[in-house]
C-alpha atoms as a PDB file:
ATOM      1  CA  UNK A   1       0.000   0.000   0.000  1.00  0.00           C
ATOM      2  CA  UNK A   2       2.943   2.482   1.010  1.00  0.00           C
ATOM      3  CA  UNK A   3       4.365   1.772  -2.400  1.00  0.00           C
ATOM      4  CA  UNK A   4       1.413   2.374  -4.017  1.00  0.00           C
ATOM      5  CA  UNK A   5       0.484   5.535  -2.109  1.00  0.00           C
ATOM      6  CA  UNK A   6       4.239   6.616  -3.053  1.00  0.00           C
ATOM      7  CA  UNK A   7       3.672   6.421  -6.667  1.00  0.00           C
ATOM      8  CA  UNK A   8       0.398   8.024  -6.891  1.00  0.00           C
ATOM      9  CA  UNK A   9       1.921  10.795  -4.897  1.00  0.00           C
ATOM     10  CA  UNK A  10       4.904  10.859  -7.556  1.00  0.00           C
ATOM     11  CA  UNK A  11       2.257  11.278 -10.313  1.00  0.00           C
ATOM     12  CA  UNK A  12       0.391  14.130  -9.056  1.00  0.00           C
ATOM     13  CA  UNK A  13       3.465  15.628  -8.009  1.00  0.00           C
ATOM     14  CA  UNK A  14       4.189  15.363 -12.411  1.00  0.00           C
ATOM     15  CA  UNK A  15       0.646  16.701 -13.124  1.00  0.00           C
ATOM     16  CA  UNK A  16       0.879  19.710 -10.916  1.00  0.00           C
ATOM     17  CA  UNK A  17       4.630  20.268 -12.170  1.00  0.00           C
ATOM     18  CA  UNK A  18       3.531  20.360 -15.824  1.00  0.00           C
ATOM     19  CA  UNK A  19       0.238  22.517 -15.215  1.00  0.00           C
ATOM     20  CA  UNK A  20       2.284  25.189 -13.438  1.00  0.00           C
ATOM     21  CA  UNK A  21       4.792  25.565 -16.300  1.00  0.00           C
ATOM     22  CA  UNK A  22       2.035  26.202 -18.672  1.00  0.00           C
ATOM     23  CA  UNK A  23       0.298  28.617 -16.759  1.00  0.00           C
ATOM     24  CA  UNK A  24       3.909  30.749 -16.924  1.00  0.00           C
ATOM     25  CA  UNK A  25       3.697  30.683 -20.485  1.00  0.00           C
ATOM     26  CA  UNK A  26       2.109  33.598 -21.787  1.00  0.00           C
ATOM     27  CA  UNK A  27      -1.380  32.494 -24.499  1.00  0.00           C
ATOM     28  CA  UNK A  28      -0.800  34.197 -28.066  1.00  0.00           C
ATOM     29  CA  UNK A  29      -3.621  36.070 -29.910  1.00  0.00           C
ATOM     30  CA  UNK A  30      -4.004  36.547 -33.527  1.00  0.00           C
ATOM     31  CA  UNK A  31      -3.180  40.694 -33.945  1.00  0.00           C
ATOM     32  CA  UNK A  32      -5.821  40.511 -36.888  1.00  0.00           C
ATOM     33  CA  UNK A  33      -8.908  38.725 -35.293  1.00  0.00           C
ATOM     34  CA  UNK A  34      -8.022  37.948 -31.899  1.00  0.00           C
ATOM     35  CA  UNK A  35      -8.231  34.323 -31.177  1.00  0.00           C
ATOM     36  CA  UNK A  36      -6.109  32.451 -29.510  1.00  0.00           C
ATOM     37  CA  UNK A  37      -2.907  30.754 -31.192  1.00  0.00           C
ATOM     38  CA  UNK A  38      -0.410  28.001 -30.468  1.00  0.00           C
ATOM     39  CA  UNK A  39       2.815  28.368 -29.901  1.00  0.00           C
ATOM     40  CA  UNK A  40       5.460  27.815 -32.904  1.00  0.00           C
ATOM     41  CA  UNK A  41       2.054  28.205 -35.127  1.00  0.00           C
ATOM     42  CA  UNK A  42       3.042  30.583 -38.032  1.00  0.00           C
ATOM     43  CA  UNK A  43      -0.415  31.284 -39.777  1.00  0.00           C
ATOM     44  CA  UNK A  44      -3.908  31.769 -37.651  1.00  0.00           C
ATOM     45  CA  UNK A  45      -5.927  29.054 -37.793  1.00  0.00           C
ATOM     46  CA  UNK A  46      -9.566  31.111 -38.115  1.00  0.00           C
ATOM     47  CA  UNK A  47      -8.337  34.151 -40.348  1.00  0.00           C
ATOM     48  CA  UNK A  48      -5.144  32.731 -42.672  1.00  0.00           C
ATOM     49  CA  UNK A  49      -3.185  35.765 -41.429  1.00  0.00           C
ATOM     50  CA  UNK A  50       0.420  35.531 -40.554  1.00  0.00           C
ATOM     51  CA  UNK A  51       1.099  35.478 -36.585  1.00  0.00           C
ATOM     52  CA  UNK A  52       3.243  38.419 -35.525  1.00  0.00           C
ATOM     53  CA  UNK A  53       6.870  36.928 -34.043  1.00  0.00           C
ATOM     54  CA  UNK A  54       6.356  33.268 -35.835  1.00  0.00           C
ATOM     55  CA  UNK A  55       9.352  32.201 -37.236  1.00  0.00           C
ATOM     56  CA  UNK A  56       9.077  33.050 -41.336  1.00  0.00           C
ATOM     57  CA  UNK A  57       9.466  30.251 -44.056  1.00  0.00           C
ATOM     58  CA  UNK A  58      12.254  29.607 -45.990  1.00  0.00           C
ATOM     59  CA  UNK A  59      12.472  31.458 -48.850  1.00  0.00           C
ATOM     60  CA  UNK A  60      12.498  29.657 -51.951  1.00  0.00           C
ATOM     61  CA  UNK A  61      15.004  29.725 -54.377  1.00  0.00           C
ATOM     62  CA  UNK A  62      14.314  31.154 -57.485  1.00  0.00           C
ATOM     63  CA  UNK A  63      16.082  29.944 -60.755  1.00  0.00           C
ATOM     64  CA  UNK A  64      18.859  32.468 -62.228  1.00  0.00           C
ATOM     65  CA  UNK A  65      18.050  33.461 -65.511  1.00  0.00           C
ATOM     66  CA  UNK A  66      19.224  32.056 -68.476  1.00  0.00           C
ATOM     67  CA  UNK A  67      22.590  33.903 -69.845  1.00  0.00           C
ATOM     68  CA  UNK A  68      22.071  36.335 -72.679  1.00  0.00           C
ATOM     69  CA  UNK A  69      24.581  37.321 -75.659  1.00  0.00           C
ATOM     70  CA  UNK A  70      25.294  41.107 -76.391  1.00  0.00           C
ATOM     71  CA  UNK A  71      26.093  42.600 -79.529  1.00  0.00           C
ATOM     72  CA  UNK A  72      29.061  44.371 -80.826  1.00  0.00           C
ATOM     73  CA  UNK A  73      28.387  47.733 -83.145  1.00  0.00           C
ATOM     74  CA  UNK A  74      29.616  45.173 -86.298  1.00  0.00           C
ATOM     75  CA  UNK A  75      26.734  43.340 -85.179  1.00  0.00           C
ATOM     76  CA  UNK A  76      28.805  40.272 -84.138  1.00  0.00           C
ATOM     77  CA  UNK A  77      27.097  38.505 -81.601  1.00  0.00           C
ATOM     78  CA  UNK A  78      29.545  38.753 -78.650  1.00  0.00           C
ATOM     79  CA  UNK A  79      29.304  36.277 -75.198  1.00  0.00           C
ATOM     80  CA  UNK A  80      28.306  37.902 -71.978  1.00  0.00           C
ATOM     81  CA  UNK A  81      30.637  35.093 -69.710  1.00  0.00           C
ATOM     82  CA  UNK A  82      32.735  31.935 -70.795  1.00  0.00           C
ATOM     83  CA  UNK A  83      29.874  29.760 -69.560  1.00  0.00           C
ATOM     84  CA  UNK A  84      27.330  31.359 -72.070  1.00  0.00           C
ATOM     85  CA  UNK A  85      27.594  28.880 -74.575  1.00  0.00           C
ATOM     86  CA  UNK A  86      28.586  29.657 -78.206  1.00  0.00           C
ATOM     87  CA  UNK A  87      26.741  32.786 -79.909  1.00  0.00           C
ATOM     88  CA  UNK A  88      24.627  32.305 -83.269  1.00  0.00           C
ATOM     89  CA  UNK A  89      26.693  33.139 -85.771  1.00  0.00           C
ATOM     90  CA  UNK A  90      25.765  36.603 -87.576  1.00  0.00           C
ATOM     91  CA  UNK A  91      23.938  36.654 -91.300  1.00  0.00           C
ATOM     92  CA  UNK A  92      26.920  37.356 -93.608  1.00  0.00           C
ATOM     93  CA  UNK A  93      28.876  33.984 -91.646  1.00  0.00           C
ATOM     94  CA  UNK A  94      26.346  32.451 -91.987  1.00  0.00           C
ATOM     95  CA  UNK A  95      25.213  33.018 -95.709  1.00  0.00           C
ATOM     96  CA  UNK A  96      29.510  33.749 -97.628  1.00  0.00           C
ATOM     97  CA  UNK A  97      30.336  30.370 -97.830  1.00  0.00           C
ATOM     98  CA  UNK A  98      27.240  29.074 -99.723  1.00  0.00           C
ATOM     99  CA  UNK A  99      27.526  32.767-101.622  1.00  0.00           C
ATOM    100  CA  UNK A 100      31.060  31.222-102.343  1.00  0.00           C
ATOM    101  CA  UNK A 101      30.250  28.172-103.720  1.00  0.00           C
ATOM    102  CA  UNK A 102      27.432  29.523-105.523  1.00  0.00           C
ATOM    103  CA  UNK A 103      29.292  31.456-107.796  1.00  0.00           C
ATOM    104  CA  UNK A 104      32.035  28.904-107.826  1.00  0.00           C
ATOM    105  CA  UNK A 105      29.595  26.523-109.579  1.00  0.00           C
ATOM    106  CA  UNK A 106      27.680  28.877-112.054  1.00  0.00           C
ATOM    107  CA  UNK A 107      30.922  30.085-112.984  1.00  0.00           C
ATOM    108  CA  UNK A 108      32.114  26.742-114.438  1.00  0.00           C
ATOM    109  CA  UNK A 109      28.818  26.228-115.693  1.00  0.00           C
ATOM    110  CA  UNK A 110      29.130  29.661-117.963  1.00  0.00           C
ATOM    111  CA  UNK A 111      32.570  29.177-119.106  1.00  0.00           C
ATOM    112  CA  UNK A 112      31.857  25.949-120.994  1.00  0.00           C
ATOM    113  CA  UNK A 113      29.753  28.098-123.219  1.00  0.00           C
ATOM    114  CA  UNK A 114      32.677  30.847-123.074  1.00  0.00           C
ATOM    115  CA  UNK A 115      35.537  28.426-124.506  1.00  0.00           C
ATOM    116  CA  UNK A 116      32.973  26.525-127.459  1.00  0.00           C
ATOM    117  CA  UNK A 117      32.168  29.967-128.823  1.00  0.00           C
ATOM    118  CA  UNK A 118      35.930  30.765-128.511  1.00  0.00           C
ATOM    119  CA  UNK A 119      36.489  27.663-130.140  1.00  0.00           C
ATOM    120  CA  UNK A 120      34.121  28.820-132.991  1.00  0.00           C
ATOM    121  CA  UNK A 121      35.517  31.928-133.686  1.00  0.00           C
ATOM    122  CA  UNK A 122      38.642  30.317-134.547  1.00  0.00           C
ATOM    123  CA  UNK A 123      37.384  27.698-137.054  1.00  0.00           C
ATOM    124  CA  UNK A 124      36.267  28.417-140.596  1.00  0.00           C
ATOM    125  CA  UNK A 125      35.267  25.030-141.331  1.00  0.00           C
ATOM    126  CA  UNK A 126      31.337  25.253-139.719  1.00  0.00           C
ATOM    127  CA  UNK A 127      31.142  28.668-141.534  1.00  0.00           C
ATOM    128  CA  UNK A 128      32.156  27.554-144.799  1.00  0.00           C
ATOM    129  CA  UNK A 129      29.028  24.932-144.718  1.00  0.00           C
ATOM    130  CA  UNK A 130      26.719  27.540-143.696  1.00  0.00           C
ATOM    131  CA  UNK A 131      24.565  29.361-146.612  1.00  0.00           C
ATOM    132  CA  UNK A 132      25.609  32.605-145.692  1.00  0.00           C
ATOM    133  CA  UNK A 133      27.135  35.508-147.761  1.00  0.00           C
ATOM    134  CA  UNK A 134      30.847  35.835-147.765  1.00  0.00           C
ATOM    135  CA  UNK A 135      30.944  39.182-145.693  1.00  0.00           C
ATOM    136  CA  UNK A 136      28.427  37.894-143.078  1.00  0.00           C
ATOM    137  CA  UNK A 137      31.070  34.765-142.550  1.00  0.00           C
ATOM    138  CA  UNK A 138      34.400  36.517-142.289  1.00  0.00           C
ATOM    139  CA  UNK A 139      32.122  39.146-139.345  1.00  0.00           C
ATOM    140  CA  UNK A 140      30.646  36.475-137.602  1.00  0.00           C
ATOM    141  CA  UNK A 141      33.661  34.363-136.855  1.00  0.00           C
ATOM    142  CA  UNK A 142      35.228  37.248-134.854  1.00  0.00           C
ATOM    143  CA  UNK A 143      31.964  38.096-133.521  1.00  0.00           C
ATOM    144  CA  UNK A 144      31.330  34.941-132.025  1.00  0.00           C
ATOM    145  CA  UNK A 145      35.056  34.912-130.261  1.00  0.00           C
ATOM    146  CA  UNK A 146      34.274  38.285-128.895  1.00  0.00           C
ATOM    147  CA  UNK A 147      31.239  37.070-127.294  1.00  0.00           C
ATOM    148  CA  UNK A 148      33.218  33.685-126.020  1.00  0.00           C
ATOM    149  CA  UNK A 149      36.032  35.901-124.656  1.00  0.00           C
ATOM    150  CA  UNK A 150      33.489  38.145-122.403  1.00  0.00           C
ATOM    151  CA  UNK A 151      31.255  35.203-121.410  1.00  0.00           C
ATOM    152  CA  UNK A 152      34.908  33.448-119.953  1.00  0.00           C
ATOM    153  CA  UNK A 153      36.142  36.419-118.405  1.00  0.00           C
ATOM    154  CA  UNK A 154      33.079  36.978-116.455  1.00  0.00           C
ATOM    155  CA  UNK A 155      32.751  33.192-115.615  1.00  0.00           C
ATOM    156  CA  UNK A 156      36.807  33.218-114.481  1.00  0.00           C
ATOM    157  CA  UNK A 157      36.225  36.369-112.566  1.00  0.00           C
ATOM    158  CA  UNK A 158      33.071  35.036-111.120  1.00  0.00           C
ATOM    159  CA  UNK A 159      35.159  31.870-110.161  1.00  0.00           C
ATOM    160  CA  UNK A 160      37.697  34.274-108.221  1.00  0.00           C
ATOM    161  CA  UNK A 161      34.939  36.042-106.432  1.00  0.00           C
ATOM    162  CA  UNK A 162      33.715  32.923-104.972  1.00  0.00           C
ATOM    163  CA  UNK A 163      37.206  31.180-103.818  1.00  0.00           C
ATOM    164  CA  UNK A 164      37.628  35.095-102.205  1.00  0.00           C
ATOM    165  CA  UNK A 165      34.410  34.889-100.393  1.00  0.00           C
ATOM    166  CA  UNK A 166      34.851  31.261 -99.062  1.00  0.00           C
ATOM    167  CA  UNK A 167      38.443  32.473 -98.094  1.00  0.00           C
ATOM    168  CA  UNK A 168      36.733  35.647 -96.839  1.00  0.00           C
ATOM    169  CA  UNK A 169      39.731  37.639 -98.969  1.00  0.00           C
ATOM    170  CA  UNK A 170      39.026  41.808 -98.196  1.00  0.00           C
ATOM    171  CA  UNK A 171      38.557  42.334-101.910  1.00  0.00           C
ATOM    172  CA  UNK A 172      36.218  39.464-102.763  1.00  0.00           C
ATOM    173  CA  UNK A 173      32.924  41.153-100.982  1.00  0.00           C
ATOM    174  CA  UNK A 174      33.322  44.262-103.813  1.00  0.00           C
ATOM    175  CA  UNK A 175      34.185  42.072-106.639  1.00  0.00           C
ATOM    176  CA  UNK A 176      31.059  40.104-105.633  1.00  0.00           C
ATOM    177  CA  UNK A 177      28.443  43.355-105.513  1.00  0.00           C
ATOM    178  CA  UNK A 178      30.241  44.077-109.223  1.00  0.00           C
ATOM    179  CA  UNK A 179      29.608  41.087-110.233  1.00  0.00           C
ATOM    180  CA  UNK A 180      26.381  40.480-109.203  1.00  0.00           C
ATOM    181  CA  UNK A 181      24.752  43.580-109.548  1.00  0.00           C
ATOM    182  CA  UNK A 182      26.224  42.695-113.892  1.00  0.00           C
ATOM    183  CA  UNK A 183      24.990  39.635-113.349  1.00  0.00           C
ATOM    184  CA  UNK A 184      21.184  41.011-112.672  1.00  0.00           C
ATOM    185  CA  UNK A 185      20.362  40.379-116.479  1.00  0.00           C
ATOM    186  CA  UNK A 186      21.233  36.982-117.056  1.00  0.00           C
ATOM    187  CA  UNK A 187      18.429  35.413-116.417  1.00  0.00           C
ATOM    188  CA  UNK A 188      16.844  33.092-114.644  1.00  0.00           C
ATOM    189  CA  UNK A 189      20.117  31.656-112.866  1.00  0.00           C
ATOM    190  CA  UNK A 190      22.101  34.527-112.806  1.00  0.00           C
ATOM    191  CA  UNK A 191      19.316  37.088-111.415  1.00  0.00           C
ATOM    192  CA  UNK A 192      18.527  35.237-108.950  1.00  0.00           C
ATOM    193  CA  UNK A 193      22.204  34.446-107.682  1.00  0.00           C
ATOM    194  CA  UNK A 194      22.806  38.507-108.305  1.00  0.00           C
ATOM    195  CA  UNK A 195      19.107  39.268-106.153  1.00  0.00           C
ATOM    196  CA  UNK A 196      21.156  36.515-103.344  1.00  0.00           C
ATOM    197  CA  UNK A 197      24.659  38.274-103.480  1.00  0.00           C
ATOM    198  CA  UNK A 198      23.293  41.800-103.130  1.00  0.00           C
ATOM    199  CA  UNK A 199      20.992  40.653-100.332  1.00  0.00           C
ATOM    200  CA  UNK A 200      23.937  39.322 -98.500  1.00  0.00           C
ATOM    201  CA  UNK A 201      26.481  41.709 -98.981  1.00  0.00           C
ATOM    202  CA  UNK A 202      24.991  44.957 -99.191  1.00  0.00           C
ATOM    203  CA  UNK A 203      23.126  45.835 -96.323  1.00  0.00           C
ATOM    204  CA  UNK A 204      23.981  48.076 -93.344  1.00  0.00           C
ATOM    205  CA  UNK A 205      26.585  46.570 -91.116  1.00  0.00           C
ATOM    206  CA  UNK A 206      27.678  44.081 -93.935  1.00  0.00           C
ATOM    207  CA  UNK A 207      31.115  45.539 -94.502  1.00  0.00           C
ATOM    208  CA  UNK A 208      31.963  45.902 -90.439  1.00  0.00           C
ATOM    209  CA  UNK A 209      30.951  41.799 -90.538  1.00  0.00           C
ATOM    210  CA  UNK A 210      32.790  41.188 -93.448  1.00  0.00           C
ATOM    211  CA  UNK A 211      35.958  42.811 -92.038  1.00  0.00           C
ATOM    212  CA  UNK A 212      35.999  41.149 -88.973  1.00  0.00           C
ATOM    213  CA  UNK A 213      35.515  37.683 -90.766  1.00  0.00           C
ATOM    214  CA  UNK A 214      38.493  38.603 -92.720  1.00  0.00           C
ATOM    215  CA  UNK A 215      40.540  39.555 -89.826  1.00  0.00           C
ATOM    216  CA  UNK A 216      40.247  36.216 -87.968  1.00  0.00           C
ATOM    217  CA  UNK A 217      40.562  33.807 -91.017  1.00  0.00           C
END
């Protein structure tokens, strides 16, 4: 029985211990509607309003934002950091080297013409078949090797102009324009590859480009 007395003593003893710490404690009211809060509660539980002196949440992190290229005043696309990847590459990079090869390939294509009517104008044999008058054959011999000498220039010059552009030689964007802005009235092929070369290499900011593609290769 004393045992048992002892314990229940013991137990009360707890009870009243615990009761009197909590009536130290100071209650907590909400500052927006007044009722009564828990401790370490952050938010009331009958108006949603933050409780004044409850520990804030952590903030949360908010994603940095993605790293952005500036421009030069060439208009080369220029990285902000090391780590901002590699910059698009601007239009006249991007568009020379097919320019270049472009004119490259029409260029062969018109000098085959260029040679056979050089070839002509040298031979009197097809002439001599032909039922023309005399004076007619001894002009149009020479006038057919005149034509076959300005169709091969322009295809040999045109074949420079694109091994400068793919090279990106300093001279080879103003040969180009030349060549292209001539080559405007050969149509279809050679309008529209003129139309292409003055869209590339005429516009503002195309010679500052240009320059600086000629100064790194």
């Amino acid at each position: 029985m004393d045992k048992v007395a002892f314990s229940s003593l013991e137990l009360l003893c707890g009870v009243m211990r615990i009761m009197v710490q909590r009536s130290k404690e100071d209650p907590m009211y909400c500052a927006h509607c007044g009722a009564q809060v828990m401790p370490g509660q952050i938010f009331c539980s009958k108006c949603g309003q933050a409780i004044s002196g409850a520990p804030a949440p952590a903030p949360m992190a908010t994603p940095a934002p993605p790293p952005q290229s500036s421009f030069s005043p060439t208009g080369l696309p220029e990285q902000s950091s090391p780590s901002a990847g590699f910059a698009r590459p601007s239009r006249v990079a991007r568009h020379v080297a097919v320019l270049g090869a472009l004119w490259i390939a029409l260029s062969v294509l018109r000098l085959i013409p260029g040679v056979a009517l050089l070839a002509l104008g040298h031979m009197r044999f097809p002439f001599m078949m032909m039922p023309i008058p005399q004076p007619m054959r001894l002009f149009l011999a020479p006038f057919l090797g005149i034509i076959g000498l300005l169709i091969s220039g322009f295809a040999i010059a045109g074949v420079i102009a694109g091994w400068g552009l793919l090279t990106h030689s300093p001279w080879a964007r103003m040969l180009a324009i030349v060549l292209g802005c001539i080559s405007l009235i050969h149509f279809p092929f050679g309008t529209a590859l003129g139309i292409y070369t003055l869209w590339v290499l005429i516009p503002q900011g195309t010679e500052g480009e240009y320059r600086c593609l000629a100064r790194v290769s």
